[in-house]
N, C-alpha and C. Protein backbone atom coordinates (compact mmCIF):
# COMPACT_ATOMS: atom_id res chain seq x y z
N UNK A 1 -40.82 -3.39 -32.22
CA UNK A 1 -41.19 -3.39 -30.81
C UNK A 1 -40.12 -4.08 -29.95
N UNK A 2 -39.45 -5.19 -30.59
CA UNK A 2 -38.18 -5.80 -30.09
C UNK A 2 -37.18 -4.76 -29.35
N UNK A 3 -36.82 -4.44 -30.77
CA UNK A 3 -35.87 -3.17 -29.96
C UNK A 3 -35.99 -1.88 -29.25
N UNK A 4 -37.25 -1.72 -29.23
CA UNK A 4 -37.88 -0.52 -28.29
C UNK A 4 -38.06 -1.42 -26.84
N UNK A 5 -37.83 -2.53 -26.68
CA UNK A 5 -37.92 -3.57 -25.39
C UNK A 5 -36.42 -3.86 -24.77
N UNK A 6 -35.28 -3.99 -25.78
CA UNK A 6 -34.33 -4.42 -25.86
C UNK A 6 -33.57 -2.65 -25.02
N UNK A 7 -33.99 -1.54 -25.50
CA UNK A 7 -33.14 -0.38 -25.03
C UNK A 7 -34.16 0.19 -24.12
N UNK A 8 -34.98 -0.59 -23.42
CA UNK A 8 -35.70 0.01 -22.44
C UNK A 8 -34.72 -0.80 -21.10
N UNK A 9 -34.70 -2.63 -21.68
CA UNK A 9 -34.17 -2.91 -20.76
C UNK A 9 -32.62 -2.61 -20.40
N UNK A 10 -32.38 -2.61 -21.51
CA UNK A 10 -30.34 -1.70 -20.88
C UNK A 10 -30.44 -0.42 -20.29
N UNK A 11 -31.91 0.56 -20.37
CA UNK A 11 -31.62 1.76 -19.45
C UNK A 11 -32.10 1.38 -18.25
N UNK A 12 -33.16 0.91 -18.30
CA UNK A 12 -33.33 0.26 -16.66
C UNK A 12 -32.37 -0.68 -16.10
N UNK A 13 -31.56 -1.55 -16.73
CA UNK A 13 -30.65 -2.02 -16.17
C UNK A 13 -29.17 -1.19 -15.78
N UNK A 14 -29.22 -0.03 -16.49
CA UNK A 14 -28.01 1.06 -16.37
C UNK A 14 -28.47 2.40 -14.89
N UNK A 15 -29.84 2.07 -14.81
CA UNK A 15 -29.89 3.28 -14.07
C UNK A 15 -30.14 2.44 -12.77
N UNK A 16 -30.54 1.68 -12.58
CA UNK A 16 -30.59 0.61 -11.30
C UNK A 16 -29.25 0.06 -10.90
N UNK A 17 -28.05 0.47 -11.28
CA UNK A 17 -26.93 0.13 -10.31
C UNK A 17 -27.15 0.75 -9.34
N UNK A 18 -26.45 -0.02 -8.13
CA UNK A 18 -26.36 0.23 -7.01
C UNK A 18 -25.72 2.26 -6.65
N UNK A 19 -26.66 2.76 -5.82
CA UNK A 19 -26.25 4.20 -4.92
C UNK A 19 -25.63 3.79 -4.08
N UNK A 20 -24.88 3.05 -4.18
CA UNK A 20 -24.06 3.37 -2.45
C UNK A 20 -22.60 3.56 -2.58
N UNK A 21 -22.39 4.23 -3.12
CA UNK A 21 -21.23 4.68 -3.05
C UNK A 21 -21.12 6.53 -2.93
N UNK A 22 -19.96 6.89 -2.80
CA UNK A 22 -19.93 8.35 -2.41
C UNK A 22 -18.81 9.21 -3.45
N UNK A 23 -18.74 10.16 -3.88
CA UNK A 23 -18.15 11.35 -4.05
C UNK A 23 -17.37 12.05 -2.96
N UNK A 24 -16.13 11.91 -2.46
CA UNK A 24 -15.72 12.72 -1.51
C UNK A 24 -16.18 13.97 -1.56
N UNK A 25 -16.68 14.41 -0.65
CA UNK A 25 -16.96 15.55 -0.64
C UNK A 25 -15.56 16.62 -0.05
N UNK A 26 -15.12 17.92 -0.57
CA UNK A 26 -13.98 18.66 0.02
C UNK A 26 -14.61 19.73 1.13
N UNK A 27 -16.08 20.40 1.28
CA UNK A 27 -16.72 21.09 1.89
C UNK A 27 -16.80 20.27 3.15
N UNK A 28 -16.75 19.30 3.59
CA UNK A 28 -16.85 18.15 4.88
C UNK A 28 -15.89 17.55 5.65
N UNK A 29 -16.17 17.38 6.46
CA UNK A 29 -15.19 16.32 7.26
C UNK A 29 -16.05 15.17 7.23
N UNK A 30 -15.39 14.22 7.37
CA UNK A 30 -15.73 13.05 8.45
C UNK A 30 -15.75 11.87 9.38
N UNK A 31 -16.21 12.00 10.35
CA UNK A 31 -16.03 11.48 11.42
C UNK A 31 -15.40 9.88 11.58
N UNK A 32 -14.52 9.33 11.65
CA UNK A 32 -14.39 7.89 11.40
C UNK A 32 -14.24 7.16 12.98
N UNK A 33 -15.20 6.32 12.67
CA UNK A 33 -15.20 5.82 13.73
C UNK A 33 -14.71 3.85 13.03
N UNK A 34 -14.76 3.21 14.22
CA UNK A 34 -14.44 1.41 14.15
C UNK A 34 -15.21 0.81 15.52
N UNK A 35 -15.13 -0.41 15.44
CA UNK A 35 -15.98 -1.15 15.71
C UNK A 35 -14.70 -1.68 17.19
N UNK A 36 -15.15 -1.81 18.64
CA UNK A 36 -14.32 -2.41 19.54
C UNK A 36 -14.17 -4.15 19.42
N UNK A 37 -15.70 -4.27 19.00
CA UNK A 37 -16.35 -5.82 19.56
C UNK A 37 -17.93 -5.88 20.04
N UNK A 38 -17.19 -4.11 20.97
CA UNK A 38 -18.85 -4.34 21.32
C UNK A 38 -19.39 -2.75 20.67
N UNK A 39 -18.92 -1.66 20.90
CA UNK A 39 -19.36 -0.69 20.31
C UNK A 39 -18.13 0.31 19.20
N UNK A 40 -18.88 1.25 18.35
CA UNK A 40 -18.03 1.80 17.80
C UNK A 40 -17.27 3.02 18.67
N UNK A 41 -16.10 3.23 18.12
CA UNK A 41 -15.18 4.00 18.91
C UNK A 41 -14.58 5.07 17.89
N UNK A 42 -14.60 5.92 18.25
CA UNK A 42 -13.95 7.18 17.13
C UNK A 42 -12.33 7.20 17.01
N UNK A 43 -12.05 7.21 16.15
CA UNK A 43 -10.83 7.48 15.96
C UNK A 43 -9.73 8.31 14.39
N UNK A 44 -11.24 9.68 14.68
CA UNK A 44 -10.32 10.64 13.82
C UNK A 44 -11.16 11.15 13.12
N UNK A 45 -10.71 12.36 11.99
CA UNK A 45 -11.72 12.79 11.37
C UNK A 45 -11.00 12.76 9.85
N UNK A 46 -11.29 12.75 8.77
CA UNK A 46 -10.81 12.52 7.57
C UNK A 46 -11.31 13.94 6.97
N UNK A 47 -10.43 14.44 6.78
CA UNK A 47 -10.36 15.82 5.56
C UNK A 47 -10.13 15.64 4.09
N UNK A 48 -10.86 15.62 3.17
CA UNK A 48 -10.69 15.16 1.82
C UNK A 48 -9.89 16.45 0.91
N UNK A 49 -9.26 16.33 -0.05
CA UNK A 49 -9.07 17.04 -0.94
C UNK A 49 -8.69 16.29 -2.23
N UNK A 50 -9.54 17.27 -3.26
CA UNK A 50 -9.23 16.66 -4.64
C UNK A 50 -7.58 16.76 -5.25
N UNK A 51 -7.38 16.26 -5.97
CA UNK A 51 -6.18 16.03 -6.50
C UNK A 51 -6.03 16.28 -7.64
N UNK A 52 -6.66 15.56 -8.65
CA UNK A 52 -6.69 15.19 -10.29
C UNK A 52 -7.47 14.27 -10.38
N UNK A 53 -7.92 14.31 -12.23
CA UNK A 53 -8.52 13.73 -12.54
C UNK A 53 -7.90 12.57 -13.89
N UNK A 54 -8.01 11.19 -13.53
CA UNK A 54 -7.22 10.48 -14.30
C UNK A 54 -8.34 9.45 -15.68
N UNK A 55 -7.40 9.60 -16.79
CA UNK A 55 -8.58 8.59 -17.95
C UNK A 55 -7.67 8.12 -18.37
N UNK A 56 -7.11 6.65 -17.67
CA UNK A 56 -6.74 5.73 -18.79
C UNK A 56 -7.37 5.07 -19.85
N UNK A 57 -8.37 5.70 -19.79
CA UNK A 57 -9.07 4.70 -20.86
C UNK A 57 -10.08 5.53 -21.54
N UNK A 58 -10.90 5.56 -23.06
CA UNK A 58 -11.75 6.53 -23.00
C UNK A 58 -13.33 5.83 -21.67
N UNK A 59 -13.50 5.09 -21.48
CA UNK A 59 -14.44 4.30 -20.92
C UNK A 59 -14.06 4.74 -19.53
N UNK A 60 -13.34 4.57 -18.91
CA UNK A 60 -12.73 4.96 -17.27
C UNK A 60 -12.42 6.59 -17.00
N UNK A 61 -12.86 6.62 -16.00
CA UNK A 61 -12.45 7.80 -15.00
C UNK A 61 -11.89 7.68 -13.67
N UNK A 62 -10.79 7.98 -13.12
CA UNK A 62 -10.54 7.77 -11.66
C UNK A 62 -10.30 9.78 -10.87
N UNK A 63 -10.47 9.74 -9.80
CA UNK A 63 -10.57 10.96 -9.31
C UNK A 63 -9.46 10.52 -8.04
N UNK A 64 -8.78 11.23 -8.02
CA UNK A 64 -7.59 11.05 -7.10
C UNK A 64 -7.31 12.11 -5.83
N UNK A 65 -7.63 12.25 -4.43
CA UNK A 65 -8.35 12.80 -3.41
C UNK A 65 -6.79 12.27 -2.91
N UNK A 66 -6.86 13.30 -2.02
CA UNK A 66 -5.37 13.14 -0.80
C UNK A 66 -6.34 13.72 0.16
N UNK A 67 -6.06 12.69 1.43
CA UNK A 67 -6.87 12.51 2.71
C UNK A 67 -5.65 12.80 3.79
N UNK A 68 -6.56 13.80 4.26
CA UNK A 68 -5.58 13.63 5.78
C UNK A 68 -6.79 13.29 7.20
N UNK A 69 -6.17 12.52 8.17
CA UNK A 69 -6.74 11.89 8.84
C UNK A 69 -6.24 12.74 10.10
N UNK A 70 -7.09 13.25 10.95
CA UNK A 70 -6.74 13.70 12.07
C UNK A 70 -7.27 13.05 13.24
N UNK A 71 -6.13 12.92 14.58
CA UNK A 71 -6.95 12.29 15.73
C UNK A 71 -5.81 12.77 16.57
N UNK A 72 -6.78 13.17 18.00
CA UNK A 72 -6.19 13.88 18.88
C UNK A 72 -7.02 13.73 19.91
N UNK A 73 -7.30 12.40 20.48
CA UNK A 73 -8.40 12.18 21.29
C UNK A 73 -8.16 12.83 22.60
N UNK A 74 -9.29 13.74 23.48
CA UNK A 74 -9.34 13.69 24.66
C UNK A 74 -8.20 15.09 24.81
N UNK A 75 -7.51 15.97 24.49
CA UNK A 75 -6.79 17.14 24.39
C UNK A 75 -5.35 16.52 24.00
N UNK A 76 -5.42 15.19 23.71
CA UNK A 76 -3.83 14.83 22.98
C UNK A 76 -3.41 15.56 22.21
N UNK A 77 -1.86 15.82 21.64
CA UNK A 77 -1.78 16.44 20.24
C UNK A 77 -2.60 15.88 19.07
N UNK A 78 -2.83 16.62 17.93
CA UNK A 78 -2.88 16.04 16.96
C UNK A 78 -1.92 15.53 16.00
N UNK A 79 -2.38 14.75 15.83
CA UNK A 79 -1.38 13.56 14.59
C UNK A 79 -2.11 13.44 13.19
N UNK A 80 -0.89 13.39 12.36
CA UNK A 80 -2.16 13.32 11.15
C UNK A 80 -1.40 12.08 9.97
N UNK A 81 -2.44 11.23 9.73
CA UNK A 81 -2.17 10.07 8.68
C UNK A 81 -2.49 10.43 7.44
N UNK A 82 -1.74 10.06 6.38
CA UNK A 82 -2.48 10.61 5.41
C UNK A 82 -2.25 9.56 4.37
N UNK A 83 -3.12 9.46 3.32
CA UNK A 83 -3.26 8.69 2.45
C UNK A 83 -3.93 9.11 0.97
N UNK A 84 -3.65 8.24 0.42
CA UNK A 84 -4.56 8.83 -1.25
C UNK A 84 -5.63 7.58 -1.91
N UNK A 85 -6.38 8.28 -1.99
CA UNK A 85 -7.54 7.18 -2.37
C UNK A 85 -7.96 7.69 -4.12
N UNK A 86 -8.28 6.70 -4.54
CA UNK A 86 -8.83 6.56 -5.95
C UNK A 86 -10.67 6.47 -5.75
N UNK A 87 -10.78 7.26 -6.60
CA UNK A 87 -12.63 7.08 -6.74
C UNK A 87 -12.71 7.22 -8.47
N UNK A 88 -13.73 5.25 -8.61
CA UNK A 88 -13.70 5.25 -9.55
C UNK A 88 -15.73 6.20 -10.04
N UNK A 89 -15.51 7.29 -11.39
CA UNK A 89 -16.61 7.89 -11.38
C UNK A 89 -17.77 7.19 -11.89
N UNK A 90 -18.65 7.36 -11.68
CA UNK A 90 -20.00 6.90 -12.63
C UNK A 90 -20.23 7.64 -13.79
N UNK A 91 -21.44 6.67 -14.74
CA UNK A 91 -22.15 7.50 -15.79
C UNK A 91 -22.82 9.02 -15.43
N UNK A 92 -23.24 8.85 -13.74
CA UNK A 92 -24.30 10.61 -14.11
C UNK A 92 -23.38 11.65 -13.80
N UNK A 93 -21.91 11.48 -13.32
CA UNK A 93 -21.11 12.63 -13.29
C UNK A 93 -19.81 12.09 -13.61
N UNK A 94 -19.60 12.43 -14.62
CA UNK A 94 -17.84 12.19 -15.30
C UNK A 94 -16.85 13.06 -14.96
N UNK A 95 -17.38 14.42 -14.48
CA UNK A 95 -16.64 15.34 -13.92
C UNK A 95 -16.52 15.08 -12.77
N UNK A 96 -14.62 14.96 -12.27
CA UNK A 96 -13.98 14.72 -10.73
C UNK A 96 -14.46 16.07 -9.83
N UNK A 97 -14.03 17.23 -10.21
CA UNK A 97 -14.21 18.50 -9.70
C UNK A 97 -15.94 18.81 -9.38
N UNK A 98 -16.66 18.81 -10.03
CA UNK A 98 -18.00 19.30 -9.77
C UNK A 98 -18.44 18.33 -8.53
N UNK A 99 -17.82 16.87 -9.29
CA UNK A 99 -18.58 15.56 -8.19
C UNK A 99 -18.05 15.89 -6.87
N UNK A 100 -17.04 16.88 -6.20
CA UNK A 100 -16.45 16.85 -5.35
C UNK A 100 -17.37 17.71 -4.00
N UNK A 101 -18.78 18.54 -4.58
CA UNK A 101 -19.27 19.31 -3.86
C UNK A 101 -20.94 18.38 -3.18
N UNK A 102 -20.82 16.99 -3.94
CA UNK A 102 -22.24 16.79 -3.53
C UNK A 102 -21.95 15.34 -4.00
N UNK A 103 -22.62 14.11 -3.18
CA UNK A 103 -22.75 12.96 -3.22
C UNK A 103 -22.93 12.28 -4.58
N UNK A 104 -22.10 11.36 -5.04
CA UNK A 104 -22.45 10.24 -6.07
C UNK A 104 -22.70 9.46 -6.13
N UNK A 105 -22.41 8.53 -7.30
CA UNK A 105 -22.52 6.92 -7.47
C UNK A 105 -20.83 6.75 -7.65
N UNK A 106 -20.29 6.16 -7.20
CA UNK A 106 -18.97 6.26 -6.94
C UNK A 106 -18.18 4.99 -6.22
N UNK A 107 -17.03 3.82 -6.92
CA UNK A 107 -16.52 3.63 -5.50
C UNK A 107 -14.96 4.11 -5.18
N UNK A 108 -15.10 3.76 -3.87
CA UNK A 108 -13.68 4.32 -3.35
C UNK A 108 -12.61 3.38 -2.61
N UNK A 109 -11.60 3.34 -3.06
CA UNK A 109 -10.66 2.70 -2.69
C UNK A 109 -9.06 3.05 -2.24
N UNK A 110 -8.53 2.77 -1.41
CA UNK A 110 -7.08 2.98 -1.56
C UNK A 110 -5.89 2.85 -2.16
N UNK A 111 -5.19 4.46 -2.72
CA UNK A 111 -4.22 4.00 -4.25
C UNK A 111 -2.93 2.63 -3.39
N UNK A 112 -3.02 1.53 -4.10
CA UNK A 112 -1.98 0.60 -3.64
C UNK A 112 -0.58 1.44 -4.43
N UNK A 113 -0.38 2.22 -4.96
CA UNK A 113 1.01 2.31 -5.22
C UNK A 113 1.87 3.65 -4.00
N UNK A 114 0.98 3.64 -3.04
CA UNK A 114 0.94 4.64 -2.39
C UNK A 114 1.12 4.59 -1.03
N UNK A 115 2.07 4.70 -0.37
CA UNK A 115 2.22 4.22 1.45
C UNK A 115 1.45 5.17 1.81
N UNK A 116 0.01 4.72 2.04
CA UNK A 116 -1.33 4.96 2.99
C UNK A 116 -0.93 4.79 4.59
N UNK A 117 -1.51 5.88 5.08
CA UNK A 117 -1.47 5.20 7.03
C UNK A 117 -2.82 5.38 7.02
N UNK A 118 -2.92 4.77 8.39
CA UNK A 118 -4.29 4.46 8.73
C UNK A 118 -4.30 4.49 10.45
N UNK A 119 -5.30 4.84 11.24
CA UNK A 119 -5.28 5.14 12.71
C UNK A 119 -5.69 3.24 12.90
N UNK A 120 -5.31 3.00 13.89
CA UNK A 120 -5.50 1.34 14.29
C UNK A 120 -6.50 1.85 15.48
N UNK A 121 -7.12 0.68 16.03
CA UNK A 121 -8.05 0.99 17.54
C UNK A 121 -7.58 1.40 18.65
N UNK A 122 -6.50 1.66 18.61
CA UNK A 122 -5.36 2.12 19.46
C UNK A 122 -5.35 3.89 19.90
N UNK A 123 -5.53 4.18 18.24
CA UNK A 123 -5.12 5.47 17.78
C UNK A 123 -4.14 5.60 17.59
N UNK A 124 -3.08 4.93 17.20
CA UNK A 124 -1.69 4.79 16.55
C UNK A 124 -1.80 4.88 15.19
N UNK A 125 -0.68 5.06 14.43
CA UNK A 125 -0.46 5.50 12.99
C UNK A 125 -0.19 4.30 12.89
N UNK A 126 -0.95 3.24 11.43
CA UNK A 126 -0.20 1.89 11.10
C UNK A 126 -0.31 1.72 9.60
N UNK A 127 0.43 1.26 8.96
CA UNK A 127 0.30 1.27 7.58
C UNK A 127 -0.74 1.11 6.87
N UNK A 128 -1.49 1.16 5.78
CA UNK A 128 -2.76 0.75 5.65
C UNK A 128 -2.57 -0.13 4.29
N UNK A 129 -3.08 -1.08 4.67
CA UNK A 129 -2.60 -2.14 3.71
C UNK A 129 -4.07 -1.95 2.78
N UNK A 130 -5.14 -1.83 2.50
CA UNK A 130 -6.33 -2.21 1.94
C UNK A 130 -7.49 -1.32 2.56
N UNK A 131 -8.22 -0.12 1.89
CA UNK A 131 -9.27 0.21 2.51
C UNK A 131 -10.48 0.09 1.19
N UNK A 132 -11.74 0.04 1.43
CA UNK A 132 -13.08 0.06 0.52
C UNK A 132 -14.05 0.53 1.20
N UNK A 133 -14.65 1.81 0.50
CA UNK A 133 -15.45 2.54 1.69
C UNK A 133 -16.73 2.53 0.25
N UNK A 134 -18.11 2.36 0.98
CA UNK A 134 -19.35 2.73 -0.03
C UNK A 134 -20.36 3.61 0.72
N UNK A 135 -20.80 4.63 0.64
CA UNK A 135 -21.56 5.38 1.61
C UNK A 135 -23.37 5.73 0.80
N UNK A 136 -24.12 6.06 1.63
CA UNK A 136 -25.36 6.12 1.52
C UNK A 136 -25.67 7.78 0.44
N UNK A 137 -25.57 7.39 -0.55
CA UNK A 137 -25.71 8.78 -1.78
C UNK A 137 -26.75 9.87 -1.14
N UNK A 138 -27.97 10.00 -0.34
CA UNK A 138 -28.38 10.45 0.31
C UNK A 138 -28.14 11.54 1.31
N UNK A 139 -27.51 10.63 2.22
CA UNK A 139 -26.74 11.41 3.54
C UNK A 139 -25.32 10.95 3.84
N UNK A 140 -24.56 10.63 2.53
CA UNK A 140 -23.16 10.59 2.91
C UNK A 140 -22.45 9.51 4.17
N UNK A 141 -23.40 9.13 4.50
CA UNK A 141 -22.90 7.71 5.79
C UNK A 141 -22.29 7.03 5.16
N UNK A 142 -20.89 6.53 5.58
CA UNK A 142 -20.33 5.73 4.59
C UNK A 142 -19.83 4.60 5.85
N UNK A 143 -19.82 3.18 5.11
CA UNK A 143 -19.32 1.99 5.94
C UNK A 143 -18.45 1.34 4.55
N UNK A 144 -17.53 0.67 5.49
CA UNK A 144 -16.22 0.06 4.86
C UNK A 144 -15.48 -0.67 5.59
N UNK A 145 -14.57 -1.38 4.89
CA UNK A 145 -13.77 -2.09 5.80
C UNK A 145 -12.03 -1.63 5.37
N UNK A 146 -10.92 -1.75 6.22
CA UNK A 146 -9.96 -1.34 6.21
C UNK A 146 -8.90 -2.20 7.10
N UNK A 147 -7.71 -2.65 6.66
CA UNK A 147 -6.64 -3.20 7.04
C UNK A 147 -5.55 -2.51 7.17
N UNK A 148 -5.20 -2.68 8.32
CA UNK A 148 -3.70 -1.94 8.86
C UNK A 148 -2.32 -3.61 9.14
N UNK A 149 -2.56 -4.67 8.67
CA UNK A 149 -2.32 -5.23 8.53
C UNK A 149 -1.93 -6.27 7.62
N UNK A 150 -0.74 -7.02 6.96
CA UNK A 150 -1.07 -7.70 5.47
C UNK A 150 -1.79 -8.83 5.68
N UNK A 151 -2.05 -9.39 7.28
CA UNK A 151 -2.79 -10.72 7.01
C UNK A 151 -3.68 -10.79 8.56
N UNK A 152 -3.85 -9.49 8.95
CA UNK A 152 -4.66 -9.57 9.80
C UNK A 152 -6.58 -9.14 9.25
N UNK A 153 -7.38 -9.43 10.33
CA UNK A 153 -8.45 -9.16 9.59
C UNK A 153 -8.93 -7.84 9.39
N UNK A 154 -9.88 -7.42 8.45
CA UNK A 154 -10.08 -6.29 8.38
C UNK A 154 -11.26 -5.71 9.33
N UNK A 155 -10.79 -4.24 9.83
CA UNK A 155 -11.45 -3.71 10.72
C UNK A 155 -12.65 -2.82 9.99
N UNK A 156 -13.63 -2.52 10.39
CA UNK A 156 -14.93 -2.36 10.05
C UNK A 156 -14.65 -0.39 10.28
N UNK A 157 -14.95 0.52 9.21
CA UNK A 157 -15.21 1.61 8.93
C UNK A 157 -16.38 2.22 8.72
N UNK A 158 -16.32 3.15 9.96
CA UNK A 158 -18.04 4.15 9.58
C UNK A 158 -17.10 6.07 9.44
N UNK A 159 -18.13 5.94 8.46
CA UNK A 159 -17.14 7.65 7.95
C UNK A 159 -18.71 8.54 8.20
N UNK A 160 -18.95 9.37 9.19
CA UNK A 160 -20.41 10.63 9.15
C UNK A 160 -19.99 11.62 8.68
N UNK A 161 -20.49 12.12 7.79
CA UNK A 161 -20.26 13.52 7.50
C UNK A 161 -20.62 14.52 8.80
N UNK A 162 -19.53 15.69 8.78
CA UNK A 162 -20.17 16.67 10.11
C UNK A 162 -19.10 17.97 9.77
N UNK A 163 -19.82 19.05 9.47
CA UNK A 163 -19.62 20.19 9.39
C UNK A 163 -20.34 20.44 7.79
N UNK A 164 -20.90 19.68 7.09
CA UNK A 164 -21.35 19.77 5.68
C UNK A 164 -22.38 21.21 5.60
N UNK A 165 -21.82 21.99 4.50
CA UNK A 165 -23.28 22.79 4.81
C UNK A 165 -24.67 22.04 3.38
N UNK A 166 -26.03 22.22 4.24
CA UNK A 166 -26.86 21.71 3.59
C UNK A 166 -27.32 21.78 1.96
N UNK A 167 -27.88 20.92 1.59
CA UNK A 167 -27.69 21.08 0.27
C UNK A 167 -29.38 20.86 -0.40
N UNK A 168 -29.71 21.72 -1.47
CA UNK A 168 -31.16 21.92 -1.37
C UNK A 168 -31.95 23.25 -1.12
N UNK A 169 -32.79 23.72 -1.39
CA UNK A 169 -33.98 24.72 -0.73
C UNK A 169 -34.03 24.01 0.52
């Protein structure tokens, strides 16, 4: 009975990690907005695409997404930043490609070996020193924080999905 107690509690402790993280989705955009002080302000839309799928390890999976960032506020040209982010996968989908059409358990980060840009509150192109995004497995809302700076503070990230087509009966 021990051990019928003992592997009840490692699956309930394995399936109760945290949902908040996301699966880029490639079918979506989304919307990125930041924080002024007092309200959030848009500045661009993020286009995902998959890349590859990396296993250094048999235990690890990373999924490697090249982002392009578009912003062209108000009939400006568009400009586009682009960057590459790492998403490390979970246990319920090990596959990079399938995970790419519908929300995961997932987190996401920016590859550091990689000159990332990033839009500043400005809407200027600025290097991106550090981004960490975790979004709502549900409806894809994702919040994060992100640095365009090596020692300034980090600015606050909201990513909406918008153009997704629905998923479900």
């Amino acid at each position: 009975m021990k051990k019928f107690a003992r592997y009840a509690l490692a699956f309930a402790t394995i399936t109760s990690m945290s949902g908040s993280a996301m699966a880029l989705r490639n079918d979506c955009g989304y919307d990125a907005e930041t924080s002024s002080g007092l309200r959030m302000v848009k500045i661009g839309t993020w286009v995902a695409a998959y890349e590859e799928q990396m296993m250094p390890s048999l235990y690890e999976s990373y999924c490697s997404h090249r982002i392009n960032w578009f912003n062209g506020p108000y009939g400006a040209p568009v400009t586009v930043a682009k960057l590459r982010v790492m998403e490390s996968m979970s246990f319920e989908e090990p596959d990079c490609y399938s995970a790419t059409w519908y929300y995961t358990n997932s987190i996401v980060s920016a590859d550091p070996a990689t000159r990332n840009q990033a839009y500043d509150l400005r809407g200027q192109i600025s290097p991106l020193y550090s981004l960490h995004v975790t979004t709502d497995p549900t409806n894809g809302v994702g919040v994060g924080m992100y640095k365009t700076t090596p020692v300034g503070a980090p600015k606050q990230l909201r990513l909406t999905p918008t153009g997704c087509p629905t998923m479900g009966p």
